[in-house]
C-alpha atoms as a PDB file:
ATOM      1  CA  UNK A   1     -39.379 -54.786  -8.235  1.00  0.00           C
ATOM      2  CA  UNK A   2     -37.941 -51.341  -9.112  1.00  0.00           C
ATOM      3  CA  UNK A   3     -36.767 -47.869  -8.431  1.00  0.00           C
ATOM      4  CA  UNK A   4     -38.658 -44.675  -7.673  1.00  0.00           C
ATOM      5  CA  UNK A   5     -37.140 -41.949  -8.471  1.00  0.00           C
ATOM      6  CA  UNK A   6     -38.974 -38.611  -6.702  1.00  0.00           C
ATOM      7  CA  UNK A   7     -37.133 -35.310  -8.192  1.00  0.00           C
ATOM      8  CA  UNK A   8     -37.181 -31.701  -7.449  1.00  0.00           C
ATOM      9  CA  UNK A   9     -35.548 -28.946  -9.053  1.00  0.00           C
ATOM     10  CA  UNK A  10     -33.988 -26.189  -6.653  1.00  0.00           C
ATOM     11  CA  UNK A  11     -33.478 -23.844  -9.538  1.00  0.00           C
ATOM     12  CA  UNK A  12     -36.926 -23.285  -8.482  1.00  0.00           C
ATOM     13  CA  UNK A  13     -38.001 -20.594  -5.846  1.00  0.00           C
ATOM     14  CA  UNK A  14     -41.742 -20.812  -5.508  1.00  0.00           C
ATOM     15  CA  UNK A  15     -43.188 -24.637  -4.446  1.00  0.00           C
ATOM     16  CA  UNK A  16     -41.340 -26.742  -7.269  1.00  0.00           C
ATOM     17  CA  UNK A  17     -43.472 -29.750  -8.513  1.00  0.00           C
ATOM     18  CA  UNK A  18     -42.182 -32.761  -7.149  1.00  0.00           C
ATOM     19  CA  UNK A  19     -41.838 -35.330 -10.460  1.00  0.00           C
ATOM     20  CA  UNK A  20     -41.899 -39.045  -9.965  1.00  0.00           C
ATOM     21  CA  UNK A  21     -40.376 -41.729 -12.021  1.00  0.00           C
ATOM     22  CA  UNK A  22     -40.608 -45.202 -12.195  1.00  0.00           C
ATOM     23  CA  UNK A  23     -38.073 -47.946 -13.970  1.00  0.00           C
ATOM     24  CA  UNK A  24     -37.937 -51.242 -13.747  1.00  0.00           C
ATOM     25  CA  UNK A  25     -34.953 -51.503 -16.022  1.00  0.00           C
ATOM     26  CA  UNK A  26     -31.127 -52.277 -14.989  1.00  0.00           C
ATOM     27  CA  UNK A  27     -29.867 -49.191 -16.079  1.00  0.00           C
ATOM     28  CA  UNK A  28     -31.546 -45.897 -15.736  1.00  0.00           C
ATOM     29  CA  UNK A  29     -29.357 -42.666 -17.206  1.00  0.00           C
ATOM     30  CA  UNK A  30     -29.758 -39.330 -15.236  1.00  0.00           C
ATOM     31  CA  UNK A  31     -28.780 -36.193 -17.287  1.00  0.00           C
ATOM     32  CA  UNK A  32     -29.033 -33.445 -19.490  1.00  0.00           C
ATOM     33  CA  UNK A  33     -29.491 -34.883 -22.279  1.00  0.00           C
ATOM     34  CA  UNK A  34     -32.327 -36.021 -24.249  1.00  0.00           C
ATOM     35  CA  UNK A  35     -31.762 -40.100 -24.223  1.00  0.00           C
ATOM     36  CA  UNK A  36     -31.410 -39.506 -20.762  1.00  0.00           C
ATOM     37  CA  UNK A  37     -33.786 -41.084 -18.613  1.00  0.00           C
ATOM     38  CA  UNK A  38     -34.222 -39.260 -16.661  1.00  0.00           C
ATOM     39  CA  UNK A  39     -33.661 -35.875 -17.680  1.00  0.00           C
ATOM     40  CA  UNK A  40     -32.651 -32.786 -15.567  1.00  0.00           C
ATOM     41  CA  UNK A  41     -32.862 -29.494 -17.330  1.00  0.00           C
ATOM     42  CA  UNK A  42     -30.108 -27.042 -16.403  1.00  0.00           C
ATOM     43  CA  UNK A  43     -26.187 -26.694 -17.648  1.00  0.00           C
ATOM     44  CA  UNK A  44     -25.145 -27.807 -13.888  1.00  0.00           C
ATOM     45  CA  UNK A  45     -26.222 -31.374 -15.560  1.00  0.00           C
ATOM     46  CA  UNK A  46     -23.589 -33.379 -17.403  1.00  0.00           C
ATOM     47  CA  UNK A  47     -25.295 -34.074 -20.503  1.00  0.00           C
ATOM     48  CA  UNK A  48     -24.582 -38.188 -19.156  1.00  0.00           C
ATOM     49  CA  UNK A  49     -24.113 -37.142 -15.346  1.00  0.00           C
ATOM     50  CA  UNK A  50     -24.908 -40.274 -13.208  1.00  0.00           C
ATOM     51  CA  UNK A  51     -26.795 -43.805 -13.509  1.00  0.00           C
ATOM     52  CA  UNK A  52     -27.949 -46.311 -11.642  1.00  0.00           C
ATOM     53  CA  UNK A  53     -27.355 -49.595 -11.682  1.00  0.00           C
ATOM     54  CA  UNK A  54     -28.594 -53.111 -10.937  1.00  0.00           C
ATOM     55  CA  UNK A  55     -25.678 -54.587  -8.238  1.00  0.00           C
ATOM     56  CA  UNK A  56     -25.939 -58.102  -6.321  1.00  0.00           C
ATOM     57  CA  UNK A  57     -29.574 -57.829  -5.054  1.00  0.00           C
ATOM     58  CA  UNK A  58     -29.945 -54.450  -5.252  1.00  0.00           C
ATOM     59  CA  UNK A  59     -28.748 -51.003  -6.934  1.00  0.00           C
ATOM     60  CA  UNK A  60     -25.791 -48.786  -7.091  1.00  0.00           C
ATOM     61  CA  UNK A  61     -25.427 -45.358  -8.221  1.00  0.00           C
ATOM     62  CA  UNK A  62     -22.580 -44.448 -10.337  1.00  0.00           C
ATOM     63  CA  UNK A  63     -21.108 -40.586 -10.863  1.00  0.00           C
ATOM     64  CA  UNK A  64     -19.826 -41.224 -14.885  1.00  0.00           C
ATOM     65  CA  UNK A  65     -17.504 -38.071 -14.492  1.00  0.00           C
ATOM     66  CA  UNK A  66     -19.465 -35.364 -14.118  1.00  0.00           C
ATOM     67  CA  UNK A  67     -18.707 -31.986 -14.191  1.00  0.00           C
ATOM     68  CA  UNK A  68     -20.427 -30.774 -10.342  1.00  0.00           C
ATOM     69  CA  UNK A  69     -20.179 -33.848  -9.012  1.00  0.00           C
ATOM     70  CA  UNK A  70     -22.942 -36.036  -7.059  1.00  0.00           C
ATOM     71  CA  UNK A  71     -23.559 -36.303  -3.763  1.00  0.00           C
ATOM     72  CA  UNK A  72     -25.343 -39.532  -1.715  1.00  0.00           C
ATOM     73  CA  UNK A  73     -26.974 -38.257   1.588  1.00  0.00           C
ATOM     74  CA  UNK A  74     -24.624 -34.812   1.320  1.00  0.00           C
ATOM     75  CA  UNK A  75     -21.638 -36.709   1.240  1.00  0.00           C
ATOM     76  CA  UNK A  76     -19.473 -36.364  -2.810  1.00  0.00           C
ATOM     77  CA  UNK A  77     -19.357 -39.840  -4.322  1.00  0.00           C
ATOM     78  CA  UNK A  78     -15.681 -40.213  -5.993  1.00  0.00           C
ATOM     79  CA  UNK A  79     -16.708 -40.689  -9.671  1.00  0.00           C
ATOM     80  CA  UNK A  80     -16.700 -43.932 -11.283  1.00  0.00           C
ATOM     81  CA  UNK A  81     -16.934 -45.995  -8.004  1.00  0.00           C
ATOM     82  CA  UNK A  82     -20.403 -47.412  -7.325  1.00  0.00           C
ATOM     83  CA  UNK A  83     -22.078 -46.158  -4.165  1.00  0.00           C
ATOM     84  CA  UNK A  84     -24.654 -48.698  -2.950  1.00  0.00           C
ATOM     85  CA  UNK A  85     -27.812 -47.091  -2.747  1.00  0.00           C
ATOM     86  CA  UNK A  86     -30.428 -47.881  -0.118  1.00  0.00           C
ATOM     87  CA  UNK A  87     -34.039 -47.060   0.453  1.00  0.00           C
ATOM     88  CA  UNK A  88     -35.160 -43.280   1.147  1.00  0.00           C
ATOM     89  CA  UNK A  89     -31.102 -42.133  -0.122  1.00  0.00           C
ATOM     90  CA  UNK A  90     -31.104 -39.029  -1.074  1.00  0.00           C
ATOM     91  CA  UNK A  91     -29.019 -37.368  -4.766  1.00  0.00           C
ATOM     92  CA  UNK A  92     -28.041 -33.885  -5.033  1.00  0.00           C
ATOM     93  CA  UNK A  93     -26.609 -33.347  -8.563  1.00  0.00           C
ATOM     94  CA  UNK A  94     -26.850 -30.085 -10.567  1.00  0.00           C
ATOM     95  CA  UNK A  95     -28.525 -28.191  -8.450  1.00  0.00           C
ATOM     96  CA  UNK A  96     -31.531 -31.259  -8.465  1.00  0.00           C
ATOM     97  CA  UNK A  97     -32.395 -33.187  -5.058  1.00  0.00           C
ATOM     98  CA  UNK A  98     -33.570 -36.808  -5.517  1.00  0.00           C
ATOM     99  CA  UNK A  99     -35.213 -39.566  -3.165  1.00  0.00           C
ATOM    100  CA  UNK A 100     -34.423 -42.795  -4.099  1.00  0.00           C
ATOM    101  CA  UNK A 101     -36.178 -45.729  -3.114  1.00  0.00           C
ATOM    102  CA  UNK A 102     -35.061 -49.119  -4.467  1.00  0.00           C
ATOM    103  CA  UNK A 103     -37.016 -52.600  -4.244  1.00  0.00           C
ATOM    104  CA  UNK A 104     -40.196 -51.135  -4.645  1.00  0.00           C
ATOM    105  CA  UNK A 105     -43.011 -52.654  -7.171  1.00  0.00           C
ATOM    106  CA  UNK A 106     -43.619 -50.409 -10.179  1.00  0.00           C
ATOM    107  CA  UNK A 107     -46.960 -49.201 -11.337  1.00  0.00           C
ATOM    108  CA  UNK A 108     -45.676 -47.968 -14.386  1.00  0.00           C
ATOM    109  CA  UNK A 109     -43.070 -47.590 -16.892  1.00  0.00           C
ATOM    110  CA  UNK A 110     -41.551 -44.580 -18.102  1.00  0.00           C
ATOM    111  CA  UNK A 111     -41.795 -43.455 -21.927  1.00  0.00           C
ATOM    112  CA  UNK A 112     -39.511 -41.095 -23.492  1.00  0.00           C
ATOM    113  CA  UNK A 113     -42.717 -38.815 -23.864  1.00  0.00           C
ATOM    114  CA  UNK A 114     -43.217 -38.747 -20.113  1.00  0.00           C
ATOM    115  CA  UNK A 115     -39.655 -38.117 -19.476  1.00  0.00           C
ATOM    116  CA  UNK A 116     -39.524 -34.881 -21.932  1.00  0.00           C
ATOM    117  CA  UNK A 117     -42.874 -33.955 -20.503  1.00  0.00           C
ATOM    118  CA  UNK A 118     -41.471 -33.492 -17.128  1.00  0.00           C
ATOM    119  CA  UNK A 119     -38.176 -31.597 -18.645  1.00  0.00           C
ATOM    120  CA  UNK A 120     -40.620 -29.357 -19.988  1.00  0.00           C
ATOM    121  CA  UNK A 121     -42.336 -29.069 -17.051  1.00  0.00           C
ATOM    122  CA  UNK A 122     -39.223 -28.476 -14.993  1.00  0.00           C
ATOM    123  CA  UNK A 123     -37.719 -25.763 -17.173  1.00  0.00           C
ATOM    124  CA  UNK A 124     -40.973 -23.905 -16.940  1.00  0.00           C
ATOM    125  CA  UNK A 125     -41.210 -23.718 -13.408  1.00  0.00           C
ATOM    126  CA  UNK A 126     -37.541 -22.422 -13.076  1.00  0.00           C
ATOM    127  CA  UNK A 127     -37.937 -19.889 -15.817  1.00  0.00           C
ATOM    128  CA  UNK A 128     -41.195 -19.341 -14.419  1.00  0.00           C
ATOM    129  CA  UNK A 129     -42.631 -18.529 -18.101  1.00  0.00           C
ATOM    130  CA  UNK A 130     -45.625 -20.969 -19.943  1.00  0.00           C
ATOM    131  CA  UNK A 131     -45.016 -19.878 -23.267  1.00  0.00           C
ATOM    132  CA  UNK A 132     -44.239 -23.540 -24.475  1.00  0.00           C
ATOM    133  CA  UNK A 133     -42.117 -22.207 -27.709  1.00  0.00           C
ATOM    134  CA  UNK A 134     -39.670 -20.332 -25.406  1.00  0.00           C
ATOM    135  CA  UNK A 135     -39.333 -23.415 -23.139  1.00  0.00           C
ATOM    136  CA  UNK A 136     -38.660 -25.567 -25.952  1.00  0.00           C
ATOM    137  CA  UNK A 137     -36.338 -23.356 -27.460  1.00  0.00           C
ATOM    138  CA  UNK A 138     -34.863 -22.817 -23.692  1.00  0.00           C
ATOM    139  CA  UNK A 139     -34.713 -26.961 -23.615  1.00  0.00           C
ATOM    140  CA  UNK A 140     -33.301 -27.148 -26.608  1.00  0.00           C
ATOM    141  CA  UNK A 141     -30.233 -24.794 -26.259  1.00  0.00           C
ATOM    142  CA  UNK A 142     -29.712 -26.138 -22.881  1.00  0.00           C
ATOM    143  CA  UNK A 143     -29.399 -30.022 -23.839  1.00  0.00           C
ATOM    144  CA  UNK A 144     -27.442 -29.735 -26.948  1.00  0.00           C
ATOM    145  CA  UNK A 145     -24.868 -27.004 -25.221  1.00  0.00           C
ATOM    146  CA  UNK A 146     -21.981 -27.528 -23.151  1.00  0.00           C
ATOM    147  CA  UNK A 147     -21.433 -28.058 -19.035  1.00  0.00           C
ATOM    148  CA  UNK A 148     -21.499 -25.292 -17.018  1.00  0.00           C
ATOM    149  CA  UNK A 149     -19.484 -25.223 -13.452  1.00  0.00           C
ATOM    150  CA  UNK A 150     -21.558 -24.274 -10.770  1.00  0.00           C
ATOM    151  CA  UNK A 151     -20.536 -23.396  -7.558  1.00  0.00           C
ATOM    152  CA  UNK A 152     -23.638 -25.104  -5.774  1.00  0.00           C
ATOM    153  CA  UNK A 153     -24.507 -24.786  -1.888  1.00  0.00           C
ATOM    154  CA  UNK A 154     -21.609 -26.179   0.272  1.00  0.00           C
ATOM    155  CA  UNK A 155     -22.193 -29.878   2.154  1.00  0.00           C
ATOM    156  CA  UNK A 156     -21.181 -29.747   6.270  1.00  0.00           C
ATOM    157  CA  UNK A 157     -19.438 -33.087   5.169  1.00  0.00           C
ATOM    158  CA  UNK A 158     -17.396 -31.433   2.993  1.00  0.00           C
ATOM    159  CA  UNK A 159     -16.498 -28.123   4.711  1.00  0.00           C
ATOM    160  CA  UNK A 160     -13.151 -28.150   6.484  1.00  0.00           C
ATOM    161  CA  UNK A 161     -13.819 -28.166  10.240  1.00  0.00           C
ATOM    162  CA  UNK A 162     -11.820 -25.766  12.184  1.00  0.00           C
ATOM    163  CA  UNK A 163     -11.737 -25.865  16.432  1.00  0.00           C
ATOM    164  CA  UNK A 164     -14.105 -23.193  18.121  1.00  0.00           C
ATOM    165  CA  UNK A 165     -12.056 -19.844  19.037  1.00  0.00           C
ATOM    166  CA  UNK A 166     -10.668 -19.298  22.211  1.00  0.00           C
ATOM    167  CA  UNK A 167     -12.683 -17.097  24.521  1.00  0.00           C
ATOM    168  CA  UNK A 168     -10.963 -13.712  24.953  1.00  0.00           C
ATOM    169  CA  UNK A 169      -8.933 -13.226  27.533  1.00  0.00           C
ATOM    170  CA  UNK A 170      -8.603  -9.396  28.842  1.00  0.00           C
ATOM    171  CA  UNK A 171      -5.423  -8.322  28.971  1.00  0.00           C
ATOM    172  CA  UNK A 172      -3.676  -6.265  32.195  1.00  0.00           C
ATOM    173  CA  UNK A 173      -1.566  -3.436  31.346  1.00  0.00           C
ATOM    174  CA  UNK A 174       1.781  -4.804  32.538  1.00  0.00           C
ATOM    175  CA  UNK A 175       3.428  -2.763  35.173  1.00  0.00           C
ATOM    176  CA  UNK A 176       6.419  -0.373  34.422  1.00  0.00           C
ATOM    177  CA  UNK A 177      10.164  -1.644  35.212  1.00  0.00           C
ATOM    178  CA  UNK A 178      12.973   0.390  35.968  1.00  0.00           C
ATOM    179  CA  UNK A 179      15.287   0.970  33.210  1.00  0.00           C
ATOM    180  CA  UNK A 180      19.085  -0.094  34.075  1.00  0.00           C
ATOM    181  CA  UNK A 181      22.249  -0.561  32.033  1.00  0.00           C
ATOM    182  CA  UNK A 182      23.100  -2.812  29.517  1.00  0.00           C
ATOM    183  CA  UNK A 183      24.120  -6.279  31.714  1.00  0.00           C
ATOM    184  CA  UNK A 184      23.119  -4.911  34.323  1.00  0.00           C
ATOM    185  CA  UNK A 185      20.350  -6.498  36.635  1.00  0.00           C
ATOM    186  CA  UNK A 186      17.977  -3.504  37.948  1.00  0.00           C
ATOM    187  CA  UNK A 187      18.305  -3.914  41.903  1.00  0.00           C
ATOM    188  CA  UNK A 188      16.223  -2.877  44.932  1.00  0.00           C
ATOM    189  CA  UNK A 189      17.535  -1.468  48.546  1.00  0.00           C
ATOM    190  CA  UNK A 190      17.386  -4.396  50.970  1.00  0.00           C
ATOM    191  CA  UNK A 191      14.993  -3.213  53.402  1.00  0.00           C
ATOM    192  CA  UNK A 192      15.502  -4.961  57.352  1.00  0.00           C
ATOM    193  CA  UNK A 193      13.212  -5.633  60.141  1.00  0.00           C
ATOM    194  CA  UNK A 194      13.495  -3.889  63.846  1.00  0.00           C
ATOM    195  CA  UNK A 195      14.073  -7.630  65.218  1.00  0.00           C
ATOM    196  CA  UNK A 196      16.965  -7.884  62.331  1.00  0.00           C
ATOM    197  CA  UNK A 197      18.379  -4.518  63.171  1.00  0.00           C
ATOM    198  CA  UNK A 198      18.359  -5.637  67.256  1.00  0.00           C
ATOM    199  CA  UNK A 199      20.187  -8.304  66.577  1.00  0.00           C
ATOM    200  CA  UNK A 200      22.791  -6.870  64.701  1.00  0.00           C
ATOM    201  CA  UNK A 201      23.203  -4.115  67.231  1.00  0.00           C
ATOM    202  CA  UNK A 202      23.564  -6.633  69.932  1.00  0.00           C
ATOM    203  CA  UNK A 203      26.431  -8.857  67.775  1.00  0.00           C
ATOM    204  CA  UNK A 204      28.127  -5.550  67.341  1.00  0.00           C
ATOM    205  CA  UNK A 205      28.556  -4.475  71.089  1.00  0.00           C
ATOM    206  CA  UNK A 206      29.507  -8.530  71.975  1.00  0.00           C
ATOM    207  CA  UNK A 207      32.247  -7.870  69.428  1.00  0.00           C
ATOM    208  CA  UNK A 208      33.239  -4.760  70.444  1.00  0.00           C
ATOM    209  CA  UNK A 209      33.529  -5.790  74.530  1.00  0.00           C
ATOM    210  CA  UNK A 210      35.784  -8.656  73.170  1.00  0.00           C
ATOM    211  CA  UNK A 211      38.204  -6.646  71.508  1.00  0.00           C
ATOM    212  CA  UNK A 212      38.126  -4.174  74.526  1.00  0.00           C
ATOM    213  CA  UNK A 213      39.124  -7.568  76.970  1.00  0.00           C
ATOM    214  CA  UNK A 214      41.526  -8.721  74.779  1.00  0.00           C
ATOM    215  CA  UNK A 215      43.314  -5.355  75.053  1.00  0.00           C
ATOM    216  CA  UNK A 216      43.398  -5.192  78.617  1.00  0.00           C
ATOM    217  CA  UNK A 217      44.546  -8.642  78.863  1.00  0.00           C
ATOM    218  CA  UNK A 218      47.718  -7.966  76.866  1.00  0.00           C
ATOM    219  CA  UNK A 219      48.435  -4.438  78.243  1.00  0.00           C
ATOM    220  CA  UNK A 220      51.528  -4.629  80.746  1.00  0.00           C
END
């Protein structure tokens, strides 16, 4: 029992070839360089970017300090920790997406003939050229040259999530107030009711009968 390794290059716009690889091994190197084993051919890759590893009863994949990073099913892996892989995982590394499927019998072996072959193959598709000197030159300037930091496509995991804005609400222009003095509080006329004024008509004339009594009462 293995690992599959199914790879395809997004540095490619038109249908990329899908490239399968097969180890049975407990250590399989994925990079840019050329004892990689599996060997990715753009500056995005760390010349020693990843491997994968035999772990308990199954495998692990390990980021050794890459430059862009590796992610396991869109979420980063912090390098050096292993990450447990499981079957159908999916890598996204250097601008590369891989389908990992672990525990599965092997057919056949990869050679280090195979696994240039398919770097070859790779490059040519994403420089869309098949003049094999140029790739080979192209191949060889890219795995003997250094890193290069790529902004690749961002990962919903790893975007910051911020809350959903606030319908707008429509504002009222606010109604004028009167102007008044510094201290001062702006007030308005009291305004009475007919009943209110009755009444206080009425109180008056009770009052003003009393005092008239009390006159007459004292008067000699």
């Amino acid at each position: 029992m293995g690992v599959r390794i199914t790879v395809q290059s997004l540095w490619t716009e038109l249908n990329p070839s899908t490239f399968v690889y097969e180890f049975a091994q407990s250590r399989i190197v994925i990079g840019r360089s050329r004892s990689a084993d599996v060997q990715l051919p753009h500056a995005a890759v760390s010349a020693m970017h990843a491997s994968i590893r035999e772990q308990d009863a199954g495998y692990a994949l390990v980021d050794e300090g890459s430059t862009n990073g590796t992610r396991v099913n869109e979420i980063r892996v912090v390098p050096g920790r292993p990450k447990v892989l499981r079957k159908h995982d999916l890598l996204d590394l250097g601008g590369y997406r891989l389908s990992i499927d672990v525990g599965v019998p092997v057919s056949r072996t990869m050679s280090a003939r195979l696994t240039s072959d398919f770097a070859r193959r790779m490059l040519a598709e994403q420089l869309a050229v098949k003049d094999t000197e140029r790739v080979d030159a192209e191949l060889n300037s890219i795995q003997s040259g250094p890193d290069e930091r790529v902004d690749l496509l961002p990962i919903p995991n790893e975007a910051v999530s911020e809350p959903p804005p606030s319908p707008q609400r429509q504002s009222r222009p606010s109604r004028p107030r009167p102007s008044a003095p510094d201290g001062e509080t702006p007030t308005e006329p009291v305004r009475l009711l007919r009943s209110e004024l009755a009444v206080y008509a009425l109180a008056a004339l009770v009052v003003t009968a009393s005092i008239i009594a009390m006159t007459l009462l004292m008067g000699p």
